[in-house]
Protein backbone atom coordinates (compact mmCIF):
# COMPACT_ATOMS: atom_id res chain seq x y z
CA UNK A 1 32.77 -11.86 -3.54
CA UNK A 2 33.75 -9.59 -0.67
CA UNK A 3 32.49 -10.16 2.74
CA UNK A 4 31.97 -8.19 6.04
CA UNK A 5 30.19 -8.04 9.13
CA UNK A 6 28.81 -4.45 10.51
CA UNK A 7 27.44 -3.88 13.52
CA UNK A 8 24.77 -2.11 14.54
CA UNK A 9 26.20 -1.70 18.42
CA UNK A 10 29.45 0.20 18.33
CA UNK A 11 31.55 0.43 21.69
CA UNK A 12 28.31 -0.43 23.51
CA UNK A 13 26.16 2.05 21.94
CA UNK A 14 23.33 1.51 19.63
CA UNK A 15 24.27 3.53 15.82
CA UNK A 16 21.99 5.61 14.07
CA UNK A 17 20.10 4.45 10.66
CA UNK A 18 21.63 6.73 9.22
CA UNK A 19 25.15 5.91 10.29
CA UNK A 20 24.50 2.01 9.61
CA UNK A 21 23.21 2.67 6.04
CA UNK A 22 26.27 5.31 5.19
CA UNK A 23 28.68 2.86 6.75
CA UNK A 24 27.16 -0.14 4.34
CA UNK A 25 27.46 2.80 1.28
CA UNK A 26 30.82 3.07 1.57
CA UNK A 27 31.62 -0.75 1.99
CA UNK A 28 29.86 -1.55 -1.22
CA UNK A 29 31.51 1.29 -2.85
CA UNK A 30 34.81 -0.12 -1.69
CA UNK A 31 34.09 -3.11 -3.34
CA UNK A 32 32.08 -5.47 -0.99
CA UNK A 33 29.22 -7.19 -1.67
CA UNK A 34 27.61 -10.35 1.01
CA UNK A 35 26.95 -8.29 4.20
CA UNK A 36 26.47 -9.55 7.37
CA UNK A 37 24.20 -6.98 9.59
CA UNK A 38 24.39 -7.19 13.26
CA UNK A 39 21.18 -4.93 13.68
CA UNK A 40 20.14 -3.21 16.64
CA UNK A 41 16.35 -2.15 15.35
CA UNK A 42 17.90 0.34 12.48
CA UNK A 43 15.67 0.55 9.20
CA UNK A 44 15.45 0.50 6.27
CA UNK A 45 18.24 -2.30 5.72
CA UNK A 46 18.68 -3.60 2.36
CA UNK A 47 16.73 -1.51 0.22
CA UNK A 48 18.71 1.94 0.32
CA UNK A 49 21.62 -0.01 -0.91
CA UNK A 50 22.94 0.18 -4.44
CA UNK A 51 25.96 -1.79 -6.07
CA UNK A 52 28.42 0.30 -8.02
CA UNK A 53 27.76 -2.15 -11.14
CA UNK A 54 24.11 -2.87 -11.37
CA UNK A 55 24.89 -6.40 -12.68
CA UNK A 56 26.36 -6.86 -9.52
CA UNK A 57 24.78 -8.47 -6.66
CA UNK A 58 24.36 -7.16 -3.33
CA UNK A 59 23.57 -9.67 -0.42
CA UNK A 60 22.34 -9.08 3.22
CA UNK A 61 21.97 -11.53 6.47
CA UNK A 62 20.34 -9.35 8.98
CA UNK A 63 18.94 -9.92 12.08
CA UNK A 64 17.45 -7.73 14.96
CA UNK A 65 16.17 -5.09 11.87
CA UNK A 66 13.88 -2.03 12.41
CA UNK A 67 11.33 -1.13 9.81
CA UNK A 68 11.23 -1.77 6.15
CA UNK A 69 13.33 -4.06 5.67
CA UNK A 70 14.40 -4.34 1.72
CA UNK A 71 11.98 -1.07 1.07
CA UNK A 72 12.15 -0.32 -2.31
CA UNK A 73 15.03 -2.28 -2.85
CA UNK A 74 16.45 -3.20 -6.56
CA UNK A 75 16.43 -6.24 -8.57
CA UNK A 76 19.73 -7.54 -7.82
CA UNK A 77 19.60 -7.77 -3.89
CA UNK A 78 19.38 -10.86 -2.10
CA UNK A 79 18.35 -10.08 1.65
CA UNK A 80 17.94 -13.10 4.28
CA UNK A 81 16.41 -12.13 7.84
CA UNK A 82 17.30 -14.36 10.44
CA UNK A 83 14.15 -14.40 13.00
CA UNK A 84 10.83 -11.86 12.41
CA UNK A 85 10.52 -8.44 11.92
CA UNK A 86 8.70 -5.15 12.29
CA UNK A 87 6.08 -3.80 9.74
CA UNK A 88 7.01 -3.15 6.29
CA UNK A 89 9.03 -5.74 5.07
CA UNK A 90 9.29 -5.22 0.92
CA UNK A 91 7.62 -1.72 1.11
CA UNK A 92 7.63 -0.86 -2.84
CA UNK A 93 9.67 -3.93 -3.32
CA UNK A 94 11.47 -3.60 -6.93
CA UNK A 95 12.83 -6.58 -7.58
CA UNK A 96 14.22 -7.71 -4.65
CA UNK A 97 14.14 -11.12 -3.43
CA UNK A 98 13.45 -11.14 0.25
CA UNK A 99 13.31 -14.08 2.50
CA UNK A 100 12.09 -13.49 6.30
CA UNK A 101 12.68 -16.54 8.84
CA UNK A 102 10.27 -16.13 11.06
CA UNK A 103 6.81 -13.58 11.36
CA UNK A 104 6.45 -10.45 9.44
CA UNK A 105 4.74 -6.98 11.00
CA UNK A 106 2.07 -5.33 9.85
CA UNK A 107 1.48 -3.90 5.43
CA UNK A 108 4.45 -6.56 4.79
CA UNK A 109 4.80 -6.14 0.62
CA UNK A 110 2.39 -3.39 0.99
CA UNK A 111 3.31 -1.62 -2.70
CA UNK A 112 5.89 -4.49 -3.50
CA UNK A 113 5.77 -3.96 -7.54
CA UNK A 114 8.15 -6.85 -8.48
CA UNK A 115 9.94 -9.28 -6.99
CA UNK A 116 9.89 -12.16 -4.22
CA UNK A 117 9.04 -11.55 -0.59
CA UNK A 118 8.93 -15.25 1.64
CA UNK A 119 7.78 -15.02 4.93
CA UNK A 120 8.17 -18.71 6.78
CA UNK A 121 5.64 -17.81 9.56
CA UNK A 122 2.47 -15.36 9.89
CA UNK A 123 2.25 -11.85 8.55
CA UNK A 124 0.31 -8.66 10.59
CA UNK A 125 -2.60 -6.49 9.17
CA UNK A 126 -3.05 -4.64 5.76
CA UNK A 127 -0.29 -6.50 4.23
CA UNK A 128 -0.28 -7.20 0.80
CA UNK A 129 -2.17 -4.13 0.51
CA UNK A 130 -1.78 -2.38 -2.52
CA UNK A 131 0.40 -4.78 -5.13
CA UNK A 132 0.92 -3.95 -8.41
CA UNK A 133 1.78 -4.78 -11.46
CA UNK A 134 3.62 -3.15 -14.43
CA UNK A 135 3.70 -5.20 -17.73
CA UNK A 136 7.69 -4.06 -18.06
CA UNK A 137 8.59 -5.71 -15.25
CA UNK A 138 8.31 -9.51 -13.23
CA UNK A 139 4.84 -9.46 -11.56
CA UNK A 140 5.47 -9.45 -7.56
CA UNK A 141 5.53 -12.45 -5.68
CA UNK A 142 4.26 -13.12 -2.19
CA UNK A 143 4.74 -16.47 -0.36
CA UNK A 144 3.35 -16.49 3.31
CA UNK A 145 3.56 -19.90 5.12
CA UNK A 146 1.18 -19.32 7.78
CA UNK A 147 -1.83 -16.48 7.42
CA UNK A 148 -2.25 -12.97 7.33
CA UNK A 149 -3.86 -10.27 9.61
CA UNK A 150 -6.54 -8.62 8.74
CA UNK A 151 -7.59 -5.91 5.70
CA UNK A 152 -5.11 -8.13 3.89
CA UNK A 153 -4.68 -7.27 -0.11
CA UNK A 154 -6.47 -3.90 -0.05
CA UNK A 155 -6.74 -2.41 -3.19
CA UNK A 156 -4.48 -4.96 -4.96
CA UNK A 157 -3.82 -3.95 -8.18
CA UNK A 158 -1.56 -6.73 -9.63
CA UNK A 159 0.73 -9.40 -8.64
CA UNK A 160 0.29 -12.60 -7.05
CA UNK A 161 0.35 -14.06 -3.17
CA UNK A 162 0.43 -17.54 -1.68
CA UNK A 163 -1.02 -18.16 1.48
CA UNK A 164 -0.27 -21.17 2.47
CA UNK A 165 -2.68 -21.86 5.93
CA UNK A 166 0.01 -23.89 7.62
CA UNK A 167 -0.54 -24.37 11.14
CA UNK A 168 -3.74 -22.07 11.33
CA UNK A 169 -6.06 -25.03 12.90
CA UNK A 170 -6.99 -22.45 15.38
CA UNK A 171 -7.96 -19.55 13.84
CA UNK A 172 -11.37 -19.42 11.30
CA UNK A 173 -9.61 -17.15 8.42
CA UNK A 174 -6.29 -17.65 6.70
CA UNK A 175 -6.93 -14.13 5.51
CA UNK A 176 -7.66 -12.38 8.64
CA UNK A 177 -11.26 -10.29 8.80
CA UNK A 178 -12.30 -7.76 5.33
CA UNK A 179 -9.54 -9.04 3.69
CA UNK A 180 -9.69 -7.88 -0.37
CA UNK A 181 -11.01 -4.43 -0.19
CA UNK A 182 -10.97 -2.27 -3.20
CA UNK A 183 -8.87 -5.42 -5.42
CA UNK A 184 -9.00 -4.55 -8.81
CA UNK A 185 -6.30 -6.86 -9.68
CA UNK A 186 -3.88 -9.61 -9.36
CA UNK A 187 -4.83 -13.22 -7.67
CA UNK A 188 -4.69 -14.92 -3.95
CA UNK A 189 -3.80 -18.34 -3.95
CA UNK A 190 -4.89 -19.60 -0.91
CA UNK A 191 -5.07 -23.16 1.52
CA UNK A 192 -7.47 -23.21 4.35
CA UNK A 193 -10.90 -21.30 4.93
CA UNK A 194 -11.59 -17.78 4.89
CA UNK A 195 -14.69 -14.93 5.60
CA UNK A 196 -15.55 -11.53 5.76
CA UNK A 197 -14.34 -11.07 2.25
CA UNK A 198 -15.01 -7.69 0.05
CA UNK A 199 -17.77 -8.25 -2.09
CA UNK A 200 -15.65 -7.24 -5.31
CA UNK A 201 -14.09 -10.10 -5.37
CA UNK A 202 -14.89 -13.62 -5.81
CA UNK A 203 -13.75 -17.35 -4.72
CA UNK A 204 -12.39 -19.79 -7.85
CA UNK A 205 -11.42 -23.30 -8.09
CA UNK A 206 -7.73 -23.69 -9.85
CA UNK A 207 -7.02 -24.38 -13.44
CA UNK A 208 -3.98 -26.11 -15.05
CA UNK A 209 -2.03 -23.33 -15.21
CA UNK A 210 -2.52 -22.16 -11.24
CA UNK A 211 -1.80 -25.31 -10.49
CA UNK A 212 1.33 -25.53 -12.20
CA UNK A 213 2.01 -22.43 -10.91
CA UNK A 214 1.97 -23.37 -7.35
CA UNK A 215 3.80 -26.84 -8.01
CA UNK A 216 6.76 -25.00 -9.49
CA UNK A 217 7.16 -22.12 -6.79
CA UNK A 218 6.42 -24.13 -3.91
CA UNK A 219 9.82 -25.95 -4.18
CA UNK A 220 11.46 -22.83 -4.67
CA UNK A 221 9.51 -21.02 -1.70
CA UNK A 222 10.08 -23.80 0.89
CA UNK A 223 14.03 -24.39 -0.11
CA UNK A 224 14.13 -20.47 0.53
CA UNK A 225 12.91 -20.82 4.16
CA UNK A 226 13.89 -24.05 5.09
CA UNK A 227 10.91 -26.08 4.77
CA UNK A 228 11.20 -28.67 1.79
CA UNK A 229 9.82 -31.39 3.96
CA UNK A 230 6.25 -29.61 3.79
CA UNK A 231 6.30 -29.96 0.40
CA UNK A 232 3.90 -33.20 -0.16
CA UNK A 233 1.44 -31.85 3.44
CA UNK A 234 1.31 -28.00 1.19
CA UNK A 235 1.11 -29.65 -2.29
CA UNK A 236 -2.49 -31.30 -2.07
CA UNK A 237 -3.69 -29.05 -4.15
CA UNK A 238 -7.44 -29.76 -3.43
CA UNK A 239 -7.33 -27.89 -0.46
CA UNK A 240 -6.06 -24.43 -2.40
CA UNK A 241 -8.59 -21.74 -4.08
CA UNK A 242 -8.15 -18.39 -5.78
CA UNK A 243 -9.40 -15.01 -5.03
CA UNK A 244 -10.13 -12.69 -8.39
CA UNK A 245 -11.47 -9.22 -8.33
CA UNK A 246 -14.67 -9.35 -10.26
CA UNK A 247 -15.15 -8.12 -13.76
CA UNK A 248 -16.87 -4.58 -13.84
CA UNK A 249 -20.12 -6.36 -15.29
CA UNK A 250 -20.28 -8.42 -12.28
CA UNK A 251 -19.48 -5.53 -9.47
CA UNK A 252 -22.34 -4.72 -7.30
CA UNK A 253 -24.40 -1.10 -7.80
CA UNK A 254 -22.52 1.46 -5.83
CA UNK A 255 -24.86 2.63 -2.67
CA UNK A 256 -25.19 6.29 -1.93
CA UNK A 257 -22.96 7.06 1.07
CA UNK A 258 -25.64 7.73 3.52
CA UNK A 259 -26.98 4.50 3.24
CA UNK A 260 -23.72 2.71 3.27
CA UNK A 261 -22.94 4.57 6.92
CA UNK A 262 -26.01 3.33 8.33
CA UNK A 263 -26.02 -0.46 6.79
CA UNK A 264 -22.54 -1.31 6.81
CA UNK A 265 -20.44 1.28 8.72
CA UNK A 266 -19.02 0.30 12.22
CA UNK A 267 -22.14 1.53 15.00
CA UNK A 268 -21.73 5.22 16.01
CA UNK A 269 -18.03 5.56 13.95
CA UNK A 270 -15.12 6.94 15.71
CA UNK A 271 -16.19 9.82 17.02
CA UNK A 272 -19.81 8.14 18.12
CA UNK A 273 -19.06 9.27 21.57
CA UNK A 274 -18.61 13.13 20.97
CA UNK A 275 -21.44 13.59 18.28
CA UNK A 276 -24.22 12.47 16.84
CA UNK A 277 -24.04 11.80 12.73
CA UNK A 278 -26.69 13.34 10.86
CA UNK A 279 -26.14 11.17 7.89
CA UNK A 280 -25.59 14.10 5.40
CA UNK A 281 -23.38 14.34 2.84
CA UNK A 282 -21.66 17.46 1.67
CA UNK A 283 -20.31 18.26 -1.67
CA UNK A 284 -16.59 18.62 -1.92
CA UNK A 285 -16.44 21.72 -2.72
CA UNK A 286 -19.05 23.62 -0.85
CA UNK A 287 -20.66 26.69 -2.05
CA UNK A 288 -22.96 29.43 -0.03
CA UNK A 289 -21.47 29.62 3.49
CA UNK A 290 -19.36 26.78 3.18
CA UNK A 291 -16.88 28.35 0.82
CA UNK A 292 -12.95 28.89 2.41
CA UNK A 293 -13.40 32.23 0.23
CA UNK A 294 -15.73 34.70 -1.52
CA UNK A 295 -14.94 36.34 -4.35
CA UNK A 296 -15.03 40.57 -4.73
CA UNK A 297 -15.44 42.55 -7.59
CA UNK A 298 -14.24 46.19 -7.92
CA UNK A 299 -16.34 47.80 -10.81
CA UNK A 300 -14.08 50.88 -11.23
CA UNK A 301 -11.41 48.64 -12.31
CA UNK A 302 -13.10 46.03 -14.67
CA UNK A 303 -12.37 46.29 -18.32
CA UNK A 304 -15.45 44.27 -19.13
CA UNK A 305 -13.28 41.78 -21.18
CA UNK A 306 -15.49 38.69 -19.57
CA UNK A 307 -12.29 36.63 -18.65
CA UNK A 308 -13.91 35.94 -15.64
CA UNK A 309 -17.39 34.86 -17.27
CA UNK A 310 -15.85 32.72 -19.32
CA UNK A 311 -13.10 30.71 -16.84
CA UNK A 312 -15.40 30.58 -14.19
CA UNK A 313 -16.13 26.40 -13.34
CA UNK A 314 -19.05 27.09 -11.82
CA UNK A 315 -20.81 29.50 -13.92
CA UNK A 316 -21.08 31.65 -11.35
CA UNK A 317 -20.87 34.90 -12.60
CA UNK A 318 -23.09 36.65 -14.23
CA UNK A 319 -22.80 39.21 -17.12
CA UNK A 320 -23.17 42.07 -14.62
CA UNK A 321 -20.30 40.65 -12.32
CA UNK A 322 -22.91 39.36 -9.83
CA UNK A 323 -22.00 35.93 -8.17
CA UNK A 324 -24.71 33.33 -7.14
CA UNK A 325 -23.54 32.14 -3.77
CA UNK A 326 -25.26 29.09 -4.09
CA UNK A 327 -23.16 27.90 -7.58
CA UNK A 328 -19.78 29.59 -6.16
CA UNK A 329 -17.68 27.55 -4.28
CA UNK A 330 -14.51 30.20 -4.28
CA UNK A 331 -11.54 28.84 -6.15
CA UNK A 332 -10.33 32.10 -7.16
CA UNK A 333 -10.15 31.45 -10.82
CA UNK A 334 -11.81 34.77 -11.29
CA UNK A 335 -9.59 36.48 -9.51
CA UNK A 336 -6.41 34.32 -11.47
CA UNK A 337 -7.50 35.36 -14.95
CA UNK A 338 -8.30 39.15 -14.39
CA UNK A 339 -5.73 41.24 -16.05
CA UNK A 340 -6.82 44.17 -14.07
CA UNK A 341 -7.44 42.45 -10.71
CA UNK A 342 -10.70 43.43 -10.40
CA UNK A 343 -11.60 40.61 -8.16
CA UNK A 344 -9.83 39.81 -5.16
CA UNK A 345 -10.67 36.98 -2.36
CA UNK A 346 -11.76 37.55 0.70
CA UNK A 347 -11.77 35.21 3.82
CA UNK A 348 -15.29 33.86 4.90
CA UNK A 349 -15.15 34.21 8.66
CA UNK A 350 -18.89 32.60 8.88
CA UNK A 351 -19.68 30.15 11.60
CA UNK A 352 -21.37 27.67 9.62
CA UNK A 353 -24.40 26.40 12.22
């Protein structure tokens, strides 16, 4: 194993990314392979890096990082973080094992798709948000020893976290506030209580095998980050539950979007102060007015071959050529198929009232 130090501060001034990351390059590709990263708030450490032999592995000990920390970084790369970091810590983690000494920013593992991410304090909003899971790979792994921020675990799709609730006396959810929106997949293990949670999801007690989950990666969690001795206070496992999504027989009946902004949407919205919402809801492709384009037909050079009849999504078009305004909603596809160009798009300057 080869060793070196790199600095992020060179003759008193703070190095690009850019520089940082092409100076680690070329050290690996000379040979080396434990790093140790005097950052100065450069990015994107860990994760950009790739060993020459991909049985090879590469290992970082960073501290001061910038964003993304281990982003999309490769089975086969060991990266230690010596106090907290900024937001994105694991982004698209692919196999990496991560460990973070201290707090985490904001959408920390947000994407991670395999791998281990440990985080010995708290972690900021969104993160967790969209895990995954792909069958040829480890399922991801995310260990938090404190709690999350909120809109944690959007849109999971796969994967597995552990938040652990230690030291959160204070606060009234481990999972911050809407925590689960959109999960279609994966599972929360989590110690300590919780609200506001999506309503596509729901709260289970453990089984065998969750609990012999936890019991064999807590040891390896807390030996990562220093913490064995809060092995017996994090191991009573009545205090954990799960989070599921629900089963599509369970799910609740999707609401109509109109209602949904005036029962559940935040009072008056962002722009509540410059307008008033009329509650409608527009198609997303608009027709009449509404359309980008309109669609003109020149009769002296039409074939009659009906291309345009017959490609048109909409059924627009009628066997004379004519075009109902109110079915139209001016993709062009009429104009795309004519060999002839007999139909051409024209802008609709309208002011739509």
């Amino acid at each position: 194993m080869k060793s070196i130090t790199i600095e992020g501060i060179v003759n008193n001034e703070r190095i690009s990314t850019q520089d940082l990351l092409q100076e680690i390059q070329s050290k690996i590709d000379e040979g080396f392979t434990d790093f140790e990263i005097h950052a100065c708030g450069q990015h994107d450490i860990g994760g950009s890096s790739w060993a020459k032999d991909k049985d090879e592995t590469l290992t970082f000990n960073i501290t001061n990082p910038g964003q993304r920390v281990g982003a999309m970084a490769r089975r086969g790369t060991k990266i230690f973080v010596n106090g907290s970091t900024p937001a994105d810590v694991g982004w698209l983690n692919s196999g990496a094992e991560i460990v973070v000494k201290g707090d985490c920013g904001d959408t920390a593992a947000h994407c991670a798709a395999s791998g281990h991410i440990y985080v010995s304090g708290r972690v900021g909003t969104r993160s967790g948000a969209l895990m995954k899971f792909d069958p040829k790979f480890e399922a991801p792994e995310f260990w938090v020893l404190k709690n999350t921020g909120s809109y944690s675990f959007e849109f999971m799709g796969g994967g597995i976290a552990v938040i652990c609730g230690f030291d959160c006396s204070d606060i009234d959810s481990v999972l911050g506030k809407r925590s689960c929106v959109g999960m279609v997949g994966g599972t929360i293990y989590f110690r300590g209580p919780i609200k506001d949670l999506a309503d596509c999801v729901e709260v289970q007690d453990l089984n065998q095998e969750d609990i012999s989950f936890l019991e064999n990666g807590m040891d390896r969690f807390l030996t990562a980050i220093d913490k064995r001795g809060l092995k017996d206070t994090l191991l009573n496992i009545n205090e954990w539950r799960k989070i599921v999504p629900l089963p599509p027989d369970k799910k609740t009946e999707r609401i109509p979007v109109a209602k949904f902004r005036k029962e559940n949407w935040v009072e008056g919205g962002i722009f509540g102060d410059f307008i008033e919402d009329d509650y409608k809801v527009y198609e997303l492709a608009a027709t009449g007015d509404g359309r980008l384009q309109e669609p003109q037909w020149d009769k002296e050079k039409c074939v009659d071959c009906k291309m345009c009849i017959n490609n048109c999504p909409q059924n627009a078009i009628s066997d004379d050529y004519s075009v109902n305004p109110n079915k139209c909603i001016g993709c062009s596809f009429c104009a795309t198929v004519c060999p002839k160009h007999a139909w051409s798009m024209k802008d609709n300057k309208k002011e739509i009232s």
